[in-house]
C-alpha atoms as a PDB file:
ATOM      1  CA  UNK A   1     -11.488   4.577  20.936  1.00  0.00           C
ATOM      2  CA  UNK A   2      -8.372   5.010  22.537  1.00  0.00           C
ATOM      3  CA  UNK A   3      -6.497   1.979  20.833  1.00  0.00           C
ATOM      4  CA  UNK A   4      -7.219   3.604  17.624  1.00  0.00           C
ATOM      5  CA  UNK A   5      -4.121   5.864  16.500  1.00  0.00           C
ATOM      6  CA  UNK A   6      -2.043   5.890  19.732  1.00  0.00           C
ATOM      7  CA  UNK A   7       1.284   5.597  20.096  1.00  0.00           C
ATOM      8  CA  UNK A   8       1.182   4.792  23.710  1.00  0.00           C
ATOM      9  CA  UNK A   9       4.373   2.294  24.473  1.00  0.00           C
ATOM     10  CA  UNK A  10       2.942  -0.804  24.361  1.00  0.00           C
ATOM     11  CA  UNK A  11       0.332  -0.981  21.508  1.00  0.00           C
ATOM     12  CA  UNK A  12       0.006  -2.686  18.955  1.00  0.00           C
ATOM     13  CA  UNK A  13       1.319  -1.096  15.681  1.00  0.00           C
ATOM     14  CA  UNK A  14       0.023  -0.946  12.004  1.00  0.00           C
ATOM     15  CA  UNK A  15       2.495   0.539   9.003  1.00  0.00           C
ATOM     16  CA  UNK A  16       3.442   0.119   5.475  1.00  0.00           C
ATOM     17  CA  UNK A  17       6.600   0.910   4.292  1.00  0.00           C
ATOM     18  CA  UNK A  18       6.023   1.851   0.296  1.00  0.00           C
ATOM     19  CA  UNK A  19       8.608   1.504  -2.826  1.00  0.00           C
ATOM     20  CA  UNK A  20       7.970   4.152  -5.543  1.00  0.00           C
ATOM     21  CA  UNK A  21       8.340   2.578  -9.122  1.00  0.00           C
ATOM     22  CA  UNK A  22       9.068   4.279 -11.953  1.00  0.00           C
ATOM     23  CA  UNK A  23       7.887   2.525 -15.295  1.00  0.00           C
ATOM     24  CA  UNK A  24       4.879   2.250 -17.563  1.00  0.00           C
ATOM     25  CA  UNK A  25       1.300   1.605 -15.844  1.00  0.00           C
ATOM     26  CA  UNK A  26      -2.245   1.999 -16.573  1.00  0.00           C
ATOM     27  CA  UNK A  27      -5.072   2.347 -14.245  1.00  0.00           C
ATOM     28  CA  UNK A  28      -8.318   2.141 -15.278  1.00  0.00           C
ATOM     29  CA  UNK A  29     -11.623   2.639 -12.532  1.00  0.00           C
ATOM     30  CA  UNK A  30     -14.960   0.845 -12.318  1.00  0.00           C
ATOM     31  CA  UNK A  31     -16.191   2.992 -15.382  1.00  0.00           C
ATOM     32  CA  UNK A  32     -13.627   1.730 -17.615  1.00  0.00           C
ATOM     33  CA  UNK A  33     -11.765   4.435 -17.982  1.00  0.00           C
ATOM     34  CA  UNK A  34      -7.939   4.058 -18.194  1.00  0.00           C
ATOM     35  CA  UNK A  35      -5.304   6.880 -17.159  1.00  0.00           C
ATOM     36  CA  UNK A  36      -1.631   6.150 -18.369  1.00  0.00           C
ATOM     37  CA  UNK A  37       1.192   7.116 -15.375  1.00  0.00           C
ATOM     38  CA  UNK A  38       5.045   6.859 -14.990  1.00  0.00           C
ATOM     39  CA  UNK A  39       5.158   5.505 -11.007  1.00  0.00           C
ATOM     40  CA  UNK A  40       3.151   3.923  -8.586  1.00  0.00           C
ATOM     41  CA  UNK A  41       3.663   3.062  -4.915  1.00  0.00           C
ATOM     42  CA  UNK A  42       3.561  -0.599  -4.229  1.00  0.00           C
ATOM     43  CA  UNK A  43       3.773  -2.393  -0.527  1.00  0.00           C
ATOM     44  CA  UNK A  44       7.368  -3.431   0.690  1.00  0.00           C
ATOM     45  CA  UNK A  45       5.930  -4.158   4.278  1.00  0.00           C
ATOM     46  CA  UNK A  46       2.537  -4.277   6.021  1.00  0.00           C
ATOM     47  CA  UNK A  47       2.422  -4.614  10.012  1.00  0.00           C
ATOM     48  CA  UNK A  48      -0.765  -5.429  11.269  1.00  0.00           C
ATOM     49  CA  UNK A  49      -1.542  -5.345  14.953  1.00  0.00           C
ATOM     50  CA  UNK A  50       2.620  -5.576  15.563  1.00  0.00           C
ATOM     51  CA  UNK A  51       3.121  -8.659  13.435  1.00  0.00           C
ATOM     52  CA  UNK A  52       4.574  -8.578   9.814  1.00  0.00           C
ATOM     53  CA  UNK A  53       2.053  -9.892   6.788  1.00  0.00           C
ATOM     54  CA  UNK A  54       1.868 -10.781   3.352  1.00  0.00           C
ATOM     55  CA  UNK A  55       2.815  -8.569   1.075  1.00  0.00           C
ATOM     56  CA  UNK A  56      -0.020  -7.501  -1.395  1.00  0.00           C
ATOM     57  CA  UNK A  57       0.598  -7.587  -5.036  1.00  0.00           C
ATOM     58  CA  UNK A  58       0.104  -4.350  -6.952  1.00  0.00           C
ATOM     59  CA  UNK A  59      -3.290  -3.137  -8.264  1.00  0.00           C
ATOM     60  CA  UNK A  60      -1.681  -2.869 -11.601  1.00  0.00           C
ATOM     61  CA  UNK A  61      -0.179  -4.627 -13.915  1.00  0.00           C
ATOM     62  CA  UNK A  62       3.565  -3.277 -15.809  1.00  0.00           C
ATOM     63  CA  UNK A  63       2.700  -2.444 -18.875  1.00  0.00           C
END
């Protein structure tokens, strides 16, 4: 489609702007199995369509 990825003045707009976090956090799939890591990226800003929405919360948890 041409509204999907153009940056044609005018259209709508969809971006995230990311923190990276440095700490302790484990991430563990649909198998159960858990992988330790020192950052992760988590959401500062989501635009949807041009308009600014809620911020999710991260996938997981400080540890």
């Amino acid at each position: 489609s041409a509204e999907l990825g153009s940056l044609a003045p005018g259209m709508a707009g969809d971006a995230v702007v990311l923190d990276l976090e440095e700490g302790q956090f484990t991430y563990t799939d649909g198998a159960g199995n858990a992988v330790r890591a020192s950052r992760r990226f988590r959401a500062r800003h989501v635009i949807r369509g041009g308009a600014r929405v809620a911020t999710p919360a991260p996938a997981a948890d400080h540890v």
